[in-house]
C-alpha atoms as a PDB file:
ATOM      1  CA  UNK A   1      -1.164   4.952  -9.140  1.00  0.00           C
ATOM      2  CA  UNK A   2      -3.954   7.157 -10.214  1.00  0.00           C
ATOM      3  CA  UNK A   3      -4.991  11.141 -12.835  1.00  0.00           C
ATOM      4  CA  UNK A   4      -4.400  14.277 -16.144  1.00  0.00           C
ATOM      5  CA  UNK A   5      -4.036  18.083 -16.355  1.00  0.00           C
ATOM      6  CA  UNK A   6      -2.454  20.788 -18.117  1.00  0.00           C
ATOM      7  CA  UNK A   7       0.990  21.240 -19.011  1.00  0.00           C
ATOM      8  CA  UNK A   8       0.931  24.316 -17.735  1.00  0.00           C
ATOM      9  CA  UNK A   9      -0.659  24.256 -14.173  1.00  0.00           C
ATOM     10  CA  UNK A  10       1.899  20.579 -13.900  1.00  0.00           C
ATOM     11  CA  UNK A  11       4.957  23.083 -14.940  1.00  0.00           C
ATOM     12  CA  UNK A  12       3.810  25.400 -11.900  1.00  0.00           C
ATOM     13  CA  UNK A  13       4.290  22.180  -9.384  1.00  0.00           C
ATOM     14  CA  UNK A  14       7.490  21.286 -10.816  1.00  0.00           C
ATOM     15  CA  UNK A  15       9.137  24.302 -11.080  1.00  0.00           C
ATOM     16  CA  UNK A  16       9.591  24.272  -7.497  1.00  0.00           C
ATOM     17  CA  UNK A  17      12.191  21.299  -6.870  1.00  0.00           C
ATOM     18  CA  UNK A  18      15.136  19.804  -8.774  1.00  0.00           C
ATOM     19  CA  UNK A  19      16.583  16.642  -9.510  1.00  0.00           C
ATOM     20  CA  UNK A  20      18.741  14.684  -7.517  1.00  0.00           C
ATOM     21  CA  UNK A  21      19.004  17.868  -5.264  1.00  0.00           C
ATOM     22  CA  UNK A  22      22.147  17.313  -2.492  1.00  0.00           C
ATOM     23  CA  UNK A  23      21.417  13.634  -2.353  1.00  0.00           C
ATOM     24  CA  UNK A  24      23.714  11.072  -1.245  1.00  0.00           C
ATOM     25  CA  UNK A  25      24.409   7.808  -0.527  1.00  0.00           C
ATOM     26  CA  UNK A  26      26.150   8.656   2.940  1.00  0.00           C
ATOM     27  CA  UNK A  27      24.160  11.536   4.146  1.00  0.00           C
ATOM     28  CA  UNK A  28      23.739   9.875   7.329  1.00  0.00           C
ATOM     29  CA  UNK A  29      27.362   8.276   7.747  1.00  0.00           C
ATOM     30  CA  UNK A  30      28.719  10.204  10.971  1.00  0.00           C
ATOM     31  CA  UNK A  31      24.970  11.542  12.120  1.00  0.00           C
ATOM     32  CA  UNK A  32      22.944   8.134  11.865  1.00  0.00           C
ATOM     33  CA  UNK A  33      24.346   5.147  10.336  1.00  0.00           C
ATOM     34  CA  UNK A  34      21.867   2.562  11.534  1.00  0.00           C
ATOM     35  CA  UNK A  35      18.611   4.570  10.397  1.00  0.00           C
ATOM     36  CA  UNK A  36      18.147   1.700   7.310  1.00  0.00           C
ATOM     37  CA  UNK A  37      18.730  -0.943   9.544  1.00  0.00           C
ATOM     38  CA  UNK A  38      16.478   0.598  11.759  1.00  0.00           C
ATOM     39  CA  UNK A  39      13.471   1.540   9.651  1.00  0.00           C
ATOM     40  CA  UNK A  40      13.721  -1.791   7.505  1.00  0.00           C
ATOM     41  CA  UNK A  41      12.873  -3.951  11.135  1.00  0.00           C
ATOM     42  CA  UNK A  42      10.050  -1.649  11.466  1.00  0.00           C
ATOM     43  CA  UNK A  43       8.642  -2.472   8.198  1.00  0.00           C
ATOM     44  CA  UNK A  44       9.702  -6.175   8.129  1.00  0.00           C
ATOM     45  CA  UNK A  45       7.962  -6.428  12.005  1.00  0.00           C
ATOM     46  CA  UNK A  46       4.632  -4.601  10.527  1.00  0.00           C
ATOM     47  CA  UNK A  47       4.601  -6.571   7.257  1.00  0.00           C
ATOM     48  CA  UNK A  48       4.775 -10.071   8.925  1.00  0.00           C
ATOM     49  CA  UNK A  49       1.747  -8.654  10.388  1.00  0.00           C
ATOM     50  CA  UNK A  50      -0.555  -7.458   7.697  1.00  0.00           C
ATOM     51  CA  UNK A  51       0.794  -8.818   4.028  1.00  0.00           C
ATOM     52  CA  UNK A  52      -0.601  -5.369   2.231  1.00  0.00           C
ATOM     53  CA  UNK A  53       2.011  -3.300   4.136  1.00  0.00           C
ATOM     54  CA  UNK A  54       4.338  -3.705   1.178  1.00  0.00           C
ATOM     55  CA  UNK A  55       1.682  -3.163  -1.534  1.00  0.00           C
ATOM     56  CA  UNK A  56       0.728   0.067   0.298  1.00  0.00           C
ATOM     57  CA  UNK A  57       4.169   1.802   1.334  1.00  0.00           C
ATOM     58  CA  UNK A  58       5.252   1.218  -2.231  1.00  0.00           C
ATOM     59  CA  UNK A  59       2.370   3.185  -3.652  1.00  0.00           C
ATOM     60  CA  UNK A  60       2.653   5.871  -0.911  1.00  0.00           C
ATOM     61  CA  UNK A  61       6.364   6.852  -1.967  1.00  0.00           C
ATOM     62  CA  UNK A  62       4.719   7.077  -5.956  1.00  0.00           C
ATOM     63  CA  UNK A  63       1.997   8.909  -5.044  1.00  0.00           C
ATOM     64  CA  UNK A  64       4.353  11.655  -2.909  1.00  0.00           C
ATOM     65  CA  UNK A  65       6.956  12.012  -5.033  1.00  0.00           C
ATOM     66  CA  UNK A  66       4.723  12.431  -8.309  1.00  0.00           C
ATOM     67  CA  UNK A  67       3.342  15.977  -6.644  1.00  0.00           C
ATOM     68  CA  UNK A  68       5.915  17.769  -5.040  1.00  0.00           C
ATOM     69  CA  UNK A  69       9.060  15.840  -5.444  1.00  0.00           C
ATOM     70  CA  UNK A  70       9.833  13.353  -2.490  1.00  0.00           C
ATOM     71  CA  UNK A  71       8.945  15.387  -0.293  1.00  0.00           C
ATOM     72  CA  UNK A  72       6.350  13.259   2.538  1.00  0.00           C
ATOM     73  CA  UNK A  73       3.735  15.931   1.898  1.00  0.00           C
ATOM     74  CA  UNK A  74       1.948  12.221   1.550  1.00  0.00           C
ATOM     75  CA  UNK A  75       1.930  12.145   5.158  1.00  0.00           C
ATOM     76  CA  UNK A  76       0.471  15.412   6.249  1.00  0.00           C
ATOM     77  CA  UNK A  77      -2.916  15.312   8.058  1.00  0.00           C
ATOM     78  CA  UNK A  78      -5.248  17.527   6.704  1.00  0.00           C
ATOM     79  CA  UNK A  79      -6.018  21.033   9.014  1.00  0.00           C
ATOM     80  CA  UNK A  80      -8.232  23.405   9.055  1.00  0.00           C
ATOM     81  CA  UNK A  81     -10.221  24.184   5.489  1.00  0.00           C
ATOM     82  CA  UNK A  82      -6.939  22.518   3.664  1.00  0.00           C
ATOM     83  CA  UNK A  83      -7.767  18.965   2.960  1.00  0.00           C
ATOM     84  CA  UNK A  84      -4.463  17.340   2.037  1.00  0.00           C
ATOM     85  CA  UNK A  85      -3.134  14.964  -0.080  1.00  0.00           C
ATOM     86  CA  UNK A  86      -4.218  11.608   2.127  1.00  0.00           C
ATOM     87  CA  UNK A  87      -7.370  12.723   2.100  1.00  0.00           C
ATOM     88  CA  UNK A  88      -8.168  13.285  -2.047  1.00  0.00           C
ATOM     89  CA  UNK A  89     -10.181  10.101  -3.538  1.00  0.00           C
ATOM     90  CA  UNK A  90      -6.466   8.771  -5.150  1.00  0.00           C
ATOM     91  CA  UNK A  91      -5.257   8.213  -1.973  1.00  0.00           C
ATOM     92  CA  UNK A  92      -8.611   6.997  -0.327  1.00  0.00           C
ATOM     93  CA  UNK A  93      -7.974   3.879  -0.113  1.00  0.00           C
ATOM     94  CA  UNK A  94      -4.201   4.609   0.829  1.00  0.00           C
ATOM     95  CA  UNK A  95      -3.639   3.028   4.201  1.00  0.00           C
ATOM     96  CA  UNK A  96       0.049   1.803   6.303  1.00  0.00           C
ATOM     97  CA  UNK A  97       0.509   5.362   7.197  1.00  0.00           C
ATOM     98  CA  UNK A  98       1.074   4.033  10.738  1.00  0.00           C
ATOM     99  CA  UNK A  99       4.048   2.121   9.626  1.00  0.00           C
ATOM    100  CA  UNK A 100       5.978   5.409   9.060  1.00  0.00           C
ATOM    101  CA  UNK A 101       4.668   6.833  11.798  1.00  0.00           C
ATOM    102  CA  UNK A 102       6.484   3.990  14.178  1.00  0.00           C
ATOM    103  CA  UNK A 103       9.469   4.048  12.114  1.00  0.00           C
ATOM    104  CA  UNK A 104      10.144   7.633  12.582  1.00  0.00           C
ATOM    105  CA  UNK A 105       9.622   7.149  16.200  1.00  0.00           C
ATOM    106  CA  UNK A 106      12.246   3.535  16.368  1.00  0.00           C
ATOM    107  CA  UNK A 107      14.253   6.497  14.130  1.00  0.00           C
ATOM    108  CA  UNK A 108      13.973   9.240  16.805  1.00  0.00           C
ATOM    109  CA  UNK A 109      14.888   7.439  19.561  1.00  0.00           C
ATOM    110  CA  UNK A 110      18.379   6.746  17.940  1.00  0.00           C
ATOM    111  CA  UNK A 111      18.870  10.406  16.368  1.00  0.00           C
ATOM    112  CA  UNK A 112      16.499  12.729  17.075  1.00  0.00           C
ATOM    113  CA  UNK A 113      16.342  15.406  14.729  1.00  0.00           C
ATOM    114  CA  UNK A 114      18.298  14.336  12.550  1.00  0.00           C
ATOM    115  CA  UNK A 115      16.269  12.322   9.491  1.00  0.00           C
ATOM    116  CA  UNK A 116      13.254  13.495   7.646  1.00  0.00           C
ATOM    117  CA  UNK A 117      10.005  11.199   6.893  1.00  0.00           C
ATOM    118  CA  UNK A 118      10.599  11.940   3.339  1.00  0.00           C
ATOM    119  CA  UNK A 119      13.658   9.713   3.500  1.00  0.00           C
ATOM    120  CA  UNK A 120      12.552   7.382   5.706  1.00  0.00           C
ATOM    121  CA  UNK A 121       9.436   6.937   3.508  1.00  0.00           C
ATOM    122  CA  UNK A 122      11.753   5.801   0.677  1.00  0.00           C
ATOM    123  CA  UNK A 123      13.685   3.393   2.350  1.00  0.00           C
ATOM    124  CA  UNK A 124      10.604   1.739   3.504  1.00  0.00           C
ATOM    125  CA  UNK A 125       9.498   2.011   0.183  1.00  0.00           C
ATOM    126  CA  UNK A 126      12.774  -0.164  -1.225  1.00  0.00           C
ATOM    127  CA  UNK A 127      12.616  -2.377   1.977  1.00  0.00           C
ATOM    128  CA  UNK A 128       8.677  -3.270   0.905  1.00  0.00           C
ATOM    129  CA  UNK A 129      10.552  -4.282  -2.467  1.00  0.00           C
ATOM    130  CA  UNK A 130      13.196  -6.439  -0.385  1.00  0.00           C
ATOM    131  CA  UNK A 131      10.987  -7.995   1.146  1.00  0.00           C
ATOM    132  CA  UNK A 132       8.434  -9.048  -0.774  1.00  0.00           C
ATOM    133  CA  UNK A 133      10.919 -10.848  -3.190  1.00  0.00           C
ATOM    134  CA  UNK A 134      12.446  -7.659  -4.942  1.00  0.00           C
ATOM    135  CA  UNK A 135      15.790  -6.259  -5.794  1.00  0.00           C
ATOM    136  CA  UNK A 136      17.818  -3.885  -3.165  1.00  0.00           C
ATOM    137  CA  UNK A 137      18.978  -0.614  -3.878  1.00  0.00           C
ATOM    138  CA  UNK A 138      21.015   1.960  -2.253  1.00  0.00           C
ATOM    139  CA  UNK A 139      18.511   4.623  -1.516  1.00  0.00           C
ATOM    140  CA  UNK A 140      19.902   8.596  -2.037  1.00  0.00           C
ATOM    141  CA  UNK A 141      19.392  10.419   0.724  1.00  0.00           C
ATOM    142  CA  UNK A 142      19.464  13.446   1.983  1.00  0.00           C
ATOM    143  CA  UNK A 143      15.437  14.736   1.644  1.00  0.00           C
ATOM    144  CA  UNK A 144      13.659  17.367   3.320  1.00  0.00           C
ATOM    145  CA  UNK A 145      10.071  17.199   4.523  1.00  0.00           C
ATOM    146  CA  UNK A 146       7.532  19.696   2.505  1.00  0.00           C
ATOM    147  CA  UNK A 147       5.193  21.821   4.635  1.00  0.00           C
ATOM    148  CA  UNK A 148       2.700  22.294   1.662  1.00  0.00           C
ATOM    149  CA  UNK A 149      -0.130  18.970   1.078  1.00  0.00           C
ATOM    150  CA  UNK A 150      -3.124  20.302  -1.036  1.00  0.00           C
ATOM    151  CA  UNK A 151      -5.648  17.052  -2.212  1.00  0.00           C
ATOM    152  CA  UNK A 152      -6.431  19.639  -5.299  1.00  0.00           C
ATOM    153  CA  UNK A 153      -2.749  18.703  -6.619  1.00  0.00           C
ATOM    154  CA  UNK A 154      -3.159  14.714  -6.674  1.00  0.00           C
ATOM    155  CA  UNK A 155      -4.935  15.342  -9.768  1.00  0.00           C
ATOM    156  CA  UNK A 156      -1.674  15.620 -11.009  1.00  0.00           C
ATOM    157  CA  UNK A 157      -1.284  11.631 -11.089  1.00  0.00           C
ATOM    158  CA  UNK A 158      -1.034   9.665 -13.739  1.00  0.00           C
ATOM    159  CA  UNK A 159      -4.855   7.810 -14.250  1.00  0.00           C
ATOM    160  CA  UNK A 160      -5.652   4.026 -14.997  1.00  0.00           C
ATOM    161  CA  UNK A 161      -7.517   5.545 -17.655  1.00  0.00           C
ATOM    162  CA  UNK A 162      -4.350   6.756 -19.006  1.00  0.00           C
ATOM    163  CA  UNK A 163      -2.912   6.020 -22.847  1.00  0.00           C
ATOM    164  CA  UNK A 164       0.234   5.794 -23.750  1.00  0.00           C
ATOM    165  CA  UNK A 165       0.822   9.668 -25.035  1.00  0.00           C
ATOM    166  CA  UNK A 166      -0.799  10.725 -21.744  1.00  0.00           C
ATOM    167  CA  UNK A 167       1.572   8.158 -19.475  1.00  0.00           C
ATOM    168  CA  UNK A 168       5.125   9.560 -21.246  1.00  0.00           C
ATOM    169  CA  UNK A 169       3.932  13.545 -20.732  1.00  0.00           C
ATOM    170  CA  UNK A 170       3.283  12.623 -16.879  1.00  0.00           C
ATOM    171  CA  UNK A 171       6.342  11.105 -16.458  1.00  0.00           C
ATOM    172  CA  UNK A 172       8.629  12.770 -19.136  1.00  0.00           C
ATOM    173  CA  UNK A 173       7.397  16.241 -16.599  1.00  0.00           C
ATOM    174  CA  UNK A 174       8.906  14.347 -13.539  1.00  0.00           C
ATOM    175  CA  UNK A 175      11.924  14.057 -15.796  1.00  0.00           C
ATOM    176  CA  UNK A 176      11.241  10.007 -16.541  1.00  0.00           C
ATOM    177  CA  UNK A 177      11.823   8.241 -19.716  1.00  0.00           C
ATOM    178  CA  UNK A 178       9.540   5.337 -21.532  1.00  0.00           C
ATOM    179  CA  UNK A 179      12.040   3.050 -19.960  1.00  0.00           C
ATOM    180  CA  UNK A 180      11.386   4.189 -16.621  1.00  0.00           C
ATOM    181  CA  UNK A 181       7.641   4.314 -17.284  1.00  0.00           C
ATOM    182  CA  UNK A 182       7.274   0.960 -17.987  1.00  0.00           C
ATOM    183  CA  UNK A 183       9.677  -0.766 -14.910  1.00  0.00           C
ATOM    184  CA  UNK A 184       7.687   1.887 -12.558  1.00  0.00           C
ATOM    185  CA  UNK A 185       4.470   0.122 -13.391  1.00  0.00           C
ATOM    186  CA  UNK A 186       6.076  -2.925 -12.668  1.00  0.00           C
ATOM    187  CA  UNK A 187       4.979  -2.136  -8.823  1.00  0.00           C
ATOM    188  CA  UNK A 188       1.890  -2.779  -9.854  1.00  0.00           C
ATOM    189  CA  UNK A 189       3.034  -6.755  -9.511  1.00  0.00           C
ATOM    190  CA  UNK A 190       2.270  -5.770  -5.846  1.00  0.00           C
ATOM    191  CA  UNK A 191      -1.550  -5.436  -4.448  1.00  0.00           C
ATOM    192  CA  UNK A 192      -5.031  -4.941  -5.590  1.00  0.00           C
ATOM    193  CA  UNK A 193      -7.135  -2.701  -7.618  1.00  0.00           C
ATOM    194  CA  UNK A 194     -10.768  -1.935  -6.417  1.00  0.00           C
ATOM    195  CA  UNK A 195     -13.272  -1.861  -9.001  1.00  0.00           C
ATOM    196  CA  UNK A 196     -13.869   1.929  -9.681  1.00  0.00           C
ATOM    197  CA  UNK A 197     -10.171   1.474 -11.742  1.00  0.00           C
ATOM    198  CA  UNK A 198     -11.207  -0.556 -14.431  1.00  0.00           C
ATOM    199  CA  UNK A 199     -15.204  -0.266 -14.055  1.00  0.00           C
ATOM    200  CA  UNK A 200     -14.813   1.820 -17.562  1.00  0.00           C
ATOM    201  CA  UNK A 201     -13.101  -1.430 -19.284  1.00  0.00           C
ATOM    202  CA  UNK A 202     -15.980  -3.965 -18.481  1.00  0.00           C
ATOM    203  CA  UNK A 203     -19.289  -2.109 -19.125  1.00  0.00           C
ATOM    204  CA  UNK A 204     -20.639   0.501 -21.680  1.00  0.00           C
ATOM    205  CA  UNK A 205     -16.545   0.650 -23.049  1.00  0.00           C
ATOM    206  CA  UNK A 206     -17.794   2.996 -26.205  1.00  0.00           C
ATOM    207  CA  UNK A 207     -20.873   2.984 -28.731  1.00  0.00           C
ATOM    208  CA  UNK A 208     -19.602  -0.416 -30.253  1.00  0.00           C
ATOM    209  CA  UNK A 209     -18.319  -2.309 -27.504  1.00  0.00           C
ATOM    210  CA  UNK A 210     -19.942  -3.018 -24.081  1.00  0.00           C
ATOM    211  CA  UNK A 211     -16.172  -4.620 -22.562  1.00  0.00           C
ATOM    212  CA  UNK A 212     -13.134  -3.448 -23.801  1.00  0.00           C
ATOM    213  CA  UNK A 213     -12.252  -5.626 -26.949  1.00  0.00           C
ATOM    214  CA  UNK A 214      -8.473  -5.585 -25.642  1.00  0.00           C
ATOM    215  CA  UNK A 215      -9.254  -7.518 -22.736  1.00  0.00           C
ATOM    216  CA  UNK A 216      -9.596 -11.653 -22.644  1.00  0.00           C
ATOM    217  CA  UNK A 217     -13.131 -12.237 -22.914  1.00  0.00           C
ATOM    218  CA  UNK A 218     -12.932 -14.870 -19.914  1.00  0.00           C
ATOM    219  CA  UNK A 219     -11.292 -12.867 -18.197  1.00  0.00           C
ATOM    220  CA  UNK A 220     -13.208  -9.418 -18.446  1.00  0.00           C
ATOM    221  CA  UNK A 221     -16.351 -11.712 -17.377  1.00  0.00           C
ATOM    222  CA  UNK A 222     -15.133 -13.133 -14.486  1.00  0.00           C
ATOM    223  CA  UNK A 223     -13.962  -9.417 -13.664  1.00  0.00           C
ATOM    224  CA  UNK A 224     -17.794  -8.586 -13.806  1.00  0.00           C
ATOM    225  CA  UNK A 225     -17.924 -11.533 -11.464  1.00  0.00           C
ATOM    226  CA  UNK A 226     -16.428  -9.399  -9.052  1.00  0.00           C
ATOM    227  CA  UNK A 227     -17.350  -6.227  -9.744  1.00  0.00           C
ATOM    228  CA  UNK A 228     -21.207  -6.145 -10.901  1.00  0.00           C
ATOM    229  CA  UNK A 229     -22.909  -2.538 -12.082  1.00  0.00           C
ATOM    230  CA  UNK A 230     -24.923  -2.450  -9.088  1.00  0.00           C
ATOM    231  CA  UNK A 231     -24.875  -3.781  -5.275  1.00  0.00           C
ATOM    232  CA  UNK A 232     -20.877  -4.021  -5.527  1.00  0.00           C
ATOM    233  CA  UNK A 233     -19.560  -4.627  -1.878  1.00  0.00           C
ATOM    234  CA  UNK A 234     -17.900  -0.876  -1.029  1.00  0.00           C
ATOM    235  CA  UNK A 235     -14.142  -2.191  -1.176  1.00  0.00           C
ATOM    236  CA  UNK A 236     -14.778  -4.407  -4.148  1.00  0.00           C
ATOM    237  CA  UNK A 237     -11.523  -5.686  -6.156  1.00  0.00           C
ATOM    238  CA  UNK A 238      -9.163  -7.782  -7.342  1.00  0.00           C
ATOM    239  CA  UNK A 239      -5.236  -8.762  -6.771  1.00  0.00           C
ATOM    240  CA  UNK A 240      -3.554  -7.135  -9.250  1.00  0.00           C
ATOM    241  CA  UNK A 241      -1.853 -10.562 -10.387  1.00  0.00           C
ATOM    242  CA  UNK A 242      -2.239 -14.153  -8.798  1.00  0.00           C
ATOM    243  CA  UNK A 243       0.892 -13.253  -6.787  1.00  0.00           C
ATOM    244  CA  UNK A 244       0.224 -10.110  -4.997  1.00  0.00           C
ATOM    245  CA  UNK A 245       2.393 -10.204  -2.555  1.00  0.00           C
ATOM    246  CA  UNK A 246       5.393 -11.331  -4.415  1.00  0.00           C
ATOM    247  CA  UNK A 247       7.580  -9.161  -6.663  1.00  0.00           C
ATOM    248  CA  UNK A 248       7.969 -10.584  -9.704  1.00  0.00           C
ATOM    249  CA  UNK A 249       7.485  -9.929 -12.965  1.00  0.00           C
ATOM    250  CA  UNK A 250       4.125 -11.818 -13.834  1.00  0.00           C
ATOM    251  CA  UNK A 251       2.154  -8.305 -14.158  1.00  0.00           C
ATOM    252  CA  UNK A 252       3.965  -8.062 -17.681  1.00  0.00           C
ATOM    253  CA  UNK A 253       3.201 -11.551 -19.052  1.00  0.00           C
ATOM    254  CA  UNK A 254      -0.772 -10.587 -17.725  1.00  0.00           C
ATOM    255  CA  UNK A 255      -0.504  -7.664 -20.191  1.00  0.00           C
ATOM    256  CA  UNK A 256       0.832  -9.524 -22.974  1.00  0.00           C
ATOM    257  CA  UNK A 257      -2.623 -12.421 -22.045  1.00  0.00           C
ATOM    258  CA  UNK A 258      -4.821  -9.129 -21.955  1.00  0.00           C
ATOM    259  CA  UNK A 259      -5.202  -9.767 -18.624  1.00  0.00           C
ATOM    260  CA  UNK A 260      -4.034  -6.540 -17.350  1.00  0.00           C
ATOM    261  CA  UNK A 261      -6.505  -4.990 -14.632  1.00  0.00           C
ATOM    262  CA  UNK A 262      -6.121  -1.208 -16.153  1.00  0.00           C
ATOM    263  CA  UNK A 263      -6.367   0.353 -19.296  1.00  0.00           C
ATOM    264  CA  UNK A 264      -2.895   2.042 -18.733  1.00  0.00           C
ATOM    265  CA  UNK A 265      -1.168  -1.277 -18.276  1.00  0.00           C
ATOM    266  CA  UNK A 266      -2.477  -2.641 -21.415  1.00  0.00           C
ATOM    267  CA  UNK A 267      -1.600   1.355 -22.925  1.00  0.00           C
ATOM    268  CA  UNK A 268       1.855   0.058 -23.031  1.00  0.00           C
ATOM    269  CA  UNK A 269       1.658  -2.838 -26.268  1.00  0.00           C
ATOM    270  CA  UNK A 270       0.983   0.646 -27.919  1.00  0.00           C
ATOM    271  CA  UNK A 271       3.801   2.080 -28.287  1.00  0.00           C
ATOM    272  CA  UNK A 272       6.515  -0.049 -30.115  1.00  0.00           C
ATOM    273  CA  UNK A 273       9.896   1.044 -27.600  1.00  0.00           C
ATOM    274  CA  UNK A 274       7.190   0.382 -24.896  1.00  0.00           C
ATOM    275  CA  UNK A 275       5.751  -2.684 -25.879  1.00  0.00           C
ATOM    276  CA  UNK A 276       9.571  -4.400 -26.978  1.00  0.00           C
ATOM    277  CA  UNK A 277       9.976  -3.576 -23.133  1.00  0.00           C
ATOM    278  CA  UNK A 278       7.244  -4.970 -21.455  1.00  0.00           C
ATOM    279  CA  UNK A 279       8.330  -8.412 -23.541  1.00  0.00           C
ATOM    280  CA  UNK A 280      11.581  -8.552 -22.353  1.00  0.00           C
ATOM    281  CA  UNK A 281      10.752  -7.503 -18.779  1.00  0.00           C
ATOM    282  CA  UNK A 282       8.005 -10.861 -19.212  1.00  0.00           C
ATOM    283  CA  UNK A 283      11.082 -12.668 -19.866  1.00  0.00           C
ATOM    284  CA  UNK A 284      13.378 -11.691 -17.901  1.00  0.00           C
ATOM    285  CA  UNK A 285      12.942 -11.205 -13.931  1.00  0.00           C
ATOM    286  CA  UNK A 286      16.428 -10.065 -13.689  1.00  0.00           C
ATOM    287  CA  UNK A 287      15.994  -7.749 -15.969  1.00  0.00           C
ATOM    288  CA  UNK A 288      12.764  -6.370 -14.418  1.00  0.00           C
ATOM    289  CA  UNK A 289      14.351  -5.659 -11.044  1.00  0.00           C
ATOM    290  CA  UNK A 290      17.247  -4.169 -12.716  1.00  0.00           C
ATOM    291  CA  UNK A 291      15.737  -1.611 -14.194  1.00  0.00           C
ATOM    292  CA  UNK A 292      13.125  -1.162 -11.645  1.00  0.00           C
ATOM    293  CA  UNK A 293      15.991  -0.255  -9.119  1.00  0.00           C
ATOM    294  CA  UNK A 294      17.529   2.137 -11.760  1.00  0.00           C
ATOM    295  CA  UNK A 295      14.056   3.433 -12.189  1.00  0.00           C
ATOM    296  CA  UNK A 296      13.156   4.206  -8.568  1.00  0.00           C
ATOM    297  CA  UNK A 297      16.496   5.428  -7.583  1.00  0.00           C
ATOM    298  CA  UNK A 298      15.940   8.604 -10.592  1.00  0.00           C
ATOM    299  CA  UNK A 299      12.025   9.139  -9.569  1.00  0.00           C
ATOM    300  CA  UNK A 300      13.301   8.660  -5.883  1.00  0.00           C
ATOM    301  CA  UNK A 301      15.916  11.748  -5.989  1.00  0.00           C
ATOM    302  CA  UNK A 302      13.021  14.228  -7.190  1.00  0.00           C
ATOM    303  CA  UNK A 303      13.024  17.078  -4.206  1.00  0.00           C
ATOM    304  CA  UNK A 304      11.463  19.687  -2.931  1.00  0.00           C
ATOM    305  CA  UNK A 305      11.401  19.522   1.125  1.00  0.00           C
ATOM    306  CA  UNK A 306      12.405  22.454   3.483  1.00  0.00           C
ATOM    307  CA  UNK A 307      13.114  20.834   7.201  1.00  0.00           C
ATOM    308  CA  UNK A 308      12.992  17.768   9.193  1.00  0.00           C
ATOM    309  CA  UNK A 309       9.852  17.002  10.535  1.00  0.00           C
ATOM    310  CA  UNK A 310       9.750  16.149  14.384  1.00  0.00           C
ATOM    311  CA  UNK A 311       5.986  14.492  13.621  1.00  0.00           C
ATOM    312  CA  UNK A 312       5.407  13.091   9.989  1.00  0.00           C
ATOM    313  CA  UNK A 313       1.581  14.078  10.394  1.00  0.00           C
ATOM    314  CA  UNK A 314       2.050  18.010  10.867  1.00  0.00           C
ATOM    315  CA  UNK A 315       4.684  20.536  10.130  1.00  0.00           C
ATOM    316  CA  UNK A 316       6.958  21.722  12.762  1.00  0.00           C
END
């Protein structure tokens, strides 16, 4: 997740979808009723391939439904003199987008015309979850695909620079509380963070400090290890927790060590509602996925699509 703005231009983007807008859970009862099964073999079939696949589709339905609702504008290819939203720095790294392509096309073949990428993003998004160790959920459904995908906007995302007062504005404006703030950064149990996200925490911090004096010394020095000032290999990270492919709930207990890759992780033992979370979610697995499934399904049912792409890349 990755950026901050103001209220004012945010209010313009989200003025333009609703909440939980003619979602539900058997949208596709009489006019496709194996699509899930359908687009979770895709996934499972592409993540037994590459073990990121997860990581990335996870990220991918954030990142798209933090602009424009969930809406797949993720997925347009950029045309012309408008660069979209795959294409801003946020999403540079951002790859899997094949994944949905071959999804939509196992989803076509069954009932074309019928169910937009925006929806099948999101169930891949829960079946990356499933399979990697997570809880299930029943996705809402019912989205349309947007026909708008500006990179401009995806400064609009919350940044790993981020503190806590920053973090609730962002997601109270996408109409999410502290709780859900805190069990949506739970998906950052999944993956890895290249340097540029945390360069800020481990050299030249402020006037006083040259490593942030939050973070474990050990560990902010073997995180220099990886990531020196100068002739740093281009994609140059680390796993976001020694589990990355596994969703559990070890990114919390990291944040209580100060091990926590990104200053908006650690933002959270700032906040006292915040912080009493991110203890009991160390403690409790269960209760993690819980309220990471309540969590998704709310940021999940923000819309703003007008048709059913035939090609998730370009508008019809």
């Amino acid at each position: 997740m990755a950026y901050f703005v103001p209220l004012l231009s945010t209010f313009l983007f989200f003025s333009i979808y609703s909440q939980g807008n003619a979602l539900s859970s058997d949208y596709y009862a009489k006019t496709c009723p194996q699509v899930e099964d359908t687009v979770m073999k895709v996934v499972k079939e592409e993540a037994k391939k590459d073990r990121t696949v997860p990581a990335t589709l996870l990220r991918m339905h954030f990142h798209d439904c933090f602009l424009r609702g969930c809406d797949a504008s993720i997925l347009l290819s950029s045309k012309g003199t408008n660069t979209a939203e795959k294409d801003s720095p946020p999403n540079g790294s951002m790859h899997g987008f094949y994944v949905i392509d071959g999804a939509k096309r196992a989803v076509e073949a069954v009932c074309p015309g019928v169910v937009s990428c925006a929806d099948i993003l999101a169930f891949a998004a829960r079946d990356a979850v499933v399979l990697s160790g997570g809880p299930y959920w029943d996705v809402p459904k019912g989205r349309k695909d947007g026909r708008v995908s500006r990179a401009s906007e995806t400064t609009l995302l919350p940044k790993p620079t981020f503190n806590i007062s920053q973090l609730q504005q962002n997601f109270r404006l996408r109409g999410l509380s502290l709780d859900d703030l805190v069990a949506l950064l739970g998906a950052h149990t999944l993956g890895f963070t290249h340097c540029s996200s945390f360069m800020n925490r481990i050299y030249n911090f402020n006037a006083t400090h040259d490593i942030d004096p939050t973070l474990r010394p050990s560990f902010a020095a073997s995180l220099k290890g990886k990531c020196p000032l100068k002739n740093r290999a281009k994609n140059a990270g680390i796993s976001n927790d020694p589990s990355p492919t596994t969703f559990d709930n070890t990114h919390y207990r990291l944040i209580l060590q100060k091990k926590s890759l990104l200053s908006s992780d650690h933002a959270l033992l700032t906040n006292p509602k915040t912080k009493s979370l991110v203890y009991k979610f160390a403690t409790s697995k269960a209760a993690f996925h819980k309220a990471f499934s309540n969590s998704m399904i709310k940021m999940s049912s923000l819309t703003g699509g007008q048709e059913v792409r035939k090609d998730c890349r370009v508008v019809n």
